[in-house]
C-alpha atoms as a PDB file:
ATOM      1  CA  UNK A   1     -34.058 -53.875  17.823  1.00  0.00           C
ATOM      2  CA  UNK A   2     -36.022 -50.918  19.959  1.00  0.00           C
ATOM      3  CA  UNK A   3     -39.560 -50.579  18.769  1.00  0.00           C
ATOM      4  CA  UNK A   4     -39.489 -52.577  15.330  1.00  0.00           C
ATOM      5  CA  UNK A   5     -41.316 -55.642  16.101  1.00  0.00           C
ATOM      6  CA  UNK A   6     -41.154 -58.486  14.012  1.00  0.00           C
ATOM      7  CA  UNK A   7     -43.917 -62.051  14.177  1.00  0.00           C
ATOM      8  CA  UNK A   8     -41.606 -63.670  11.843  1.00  0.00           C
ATOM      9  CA  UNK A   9     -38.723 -63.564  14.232  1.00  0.00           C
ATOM     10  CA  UNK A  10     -40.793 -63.572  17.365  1.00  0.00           C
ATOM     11  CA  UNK A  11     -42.221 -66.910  15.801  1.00  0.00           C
ATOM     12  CA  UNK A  12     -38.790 -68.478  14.853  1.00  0.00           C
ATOM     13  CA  UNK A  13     -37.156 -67.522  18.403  1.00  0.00           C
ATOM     14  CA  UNK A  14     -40.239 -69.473  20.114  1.00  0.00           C
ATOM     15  CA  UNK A  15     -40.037 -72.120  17.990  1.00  0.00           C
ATOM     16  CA  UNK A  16     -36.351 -72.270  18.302  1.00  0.00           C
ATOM     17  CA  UNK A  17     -36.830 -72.127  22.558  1.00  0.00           C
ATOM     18  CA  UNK A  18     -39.424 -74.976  22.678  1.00  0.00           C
ATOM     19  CA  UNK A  19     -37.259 -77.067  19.996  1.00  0.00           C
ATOM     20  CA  UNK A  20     -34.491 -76.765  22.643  1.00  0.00           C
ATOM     21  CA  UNK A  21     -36.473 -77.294  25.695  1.00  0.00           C
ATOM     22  CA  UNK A  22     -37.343 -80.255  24.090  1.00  0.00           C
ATOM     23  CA  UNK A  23     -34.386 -81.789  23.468  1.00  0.00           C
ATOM     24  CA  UNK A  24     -32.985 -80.625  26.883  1.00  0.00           C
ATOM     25  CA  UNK A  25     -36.056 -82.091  28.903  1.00  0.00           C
ATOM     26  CA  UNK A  26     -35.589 -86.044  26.507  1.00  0.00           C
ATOM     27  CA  UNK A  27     -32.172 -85.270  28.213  1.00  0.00           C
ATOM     28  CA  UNK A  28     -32.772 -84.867  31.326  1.00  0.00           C
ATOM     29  CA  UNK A  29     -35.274 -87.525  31.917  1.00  0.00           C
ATOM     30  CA  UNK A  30     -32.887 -90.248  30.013  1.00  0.00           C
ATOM     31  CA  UNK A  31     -30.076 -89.525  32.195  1.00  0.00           C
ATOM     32  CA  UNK A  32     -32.670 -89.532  35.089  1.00  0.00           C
ATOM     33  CA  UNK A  33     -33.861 -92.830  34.218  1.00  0.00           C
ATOM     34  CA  UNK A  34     -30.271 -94.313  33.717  1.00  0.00           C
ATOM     35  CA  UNK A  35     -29.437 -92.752  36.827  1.00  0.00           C
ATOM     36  CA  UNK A  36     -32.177 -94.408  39.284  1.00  0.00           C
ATOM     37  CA  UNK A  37     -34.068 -96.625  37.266  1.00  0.00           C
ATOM     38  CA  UNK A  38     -32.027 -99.683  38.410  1.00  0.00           C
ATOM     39  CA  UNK A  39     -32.546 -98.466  42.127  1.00  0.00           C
ATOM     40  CA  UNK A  40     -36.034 -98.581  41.676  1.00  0.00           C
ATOM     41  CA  UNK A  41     -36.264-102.161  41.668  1.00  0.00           C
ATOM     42  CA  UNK A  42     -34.968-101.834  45.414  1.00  0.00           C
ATOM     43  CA  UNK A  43     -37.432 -99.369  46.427  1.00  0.00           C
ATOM     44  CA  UNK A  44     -40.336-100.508  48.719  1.00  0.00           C
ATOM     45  CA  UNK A  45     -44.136 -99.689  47.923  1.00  0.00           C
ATOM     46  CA  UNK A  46     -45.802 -96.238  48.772  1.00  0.00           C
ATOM     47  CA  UNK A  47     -48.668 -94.476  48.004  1.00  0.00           C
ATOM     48  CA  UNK A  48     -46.529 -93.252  44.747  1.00  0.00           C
ATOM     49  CA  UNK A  49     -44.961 -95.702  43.446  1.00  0.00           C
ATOM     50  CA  UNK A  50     -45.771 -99.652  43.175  1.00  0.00           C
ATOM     51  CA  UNK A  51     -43.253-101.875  42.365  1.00  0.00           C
ATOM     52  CA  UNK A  52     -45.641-104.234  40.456  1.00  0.00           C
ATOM     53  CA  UNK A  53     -46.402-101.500  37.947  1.00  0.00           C
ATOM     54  CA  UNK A  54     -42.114-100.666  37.532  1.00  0.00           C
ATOM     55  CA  UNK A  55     -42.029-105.277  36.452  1.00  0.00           C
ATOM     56  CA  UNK A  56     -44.882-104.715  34.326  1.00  0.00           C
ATOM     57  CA  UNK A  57     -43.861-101.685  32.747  1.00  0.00           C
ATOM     58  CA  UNK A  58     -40.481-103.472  32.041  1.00  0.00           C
ATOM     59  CA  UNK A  59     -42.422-106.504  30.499  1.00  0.00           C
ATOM     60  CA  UNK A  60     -44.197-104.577  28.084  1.00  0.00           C
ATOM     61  CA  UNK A  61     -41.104-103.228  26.936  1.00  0.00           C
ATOM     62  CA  UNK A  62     -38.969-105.982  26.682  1.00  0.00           C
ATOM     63  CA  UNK A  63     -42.205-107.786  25.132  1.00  0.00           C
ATOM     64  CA  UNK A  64     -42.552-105.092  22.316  1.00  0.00           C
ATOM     65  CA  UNK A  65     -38.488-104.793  21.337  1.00  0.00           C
ATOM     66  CA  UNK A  66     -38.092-108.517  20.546  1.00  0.00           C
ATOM     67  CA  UNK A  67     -41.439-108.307  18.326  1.00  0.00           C
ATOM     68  CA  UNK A  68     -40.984-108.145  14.362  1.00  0.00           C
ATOM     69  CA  UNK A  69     -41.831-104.239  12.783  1.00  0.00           C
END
């Protein structure tokens, strides 16, 4: 486009890359989760991660999908 600048399309193309990004990080941490999530429950404690917190964590959510909308 040399010098002609446009906001308009500037805004559009960034709105368009974070739209994407988006999408490709809900991606990435779904298949990440349906990768190891079921090895967590095999890990053992450290400073990082508690096991106690991945049970309650899976509590809550079993908790909230069986309640009525």
């Amino acid at each position: 486009m040399g010098q002609v600048r446009n906001e308009w399309l500037d805004l559009i193309i960034l709105w368009l890359l974070i739209s994407l990004m988006g999408i490709l990080g809900n991606m990435l941490g779904y298949w990440t989760g349906r990768k190891i999530g079921p090895a967590m429950y095999h890990w053992k404690d450290n400073m990082l991660f508690k096991k106690h917190y991945l049970h309650q964590a899976h509590d809550f959510y079993e908790k909230e999908a069986a309640a009525p909308l």
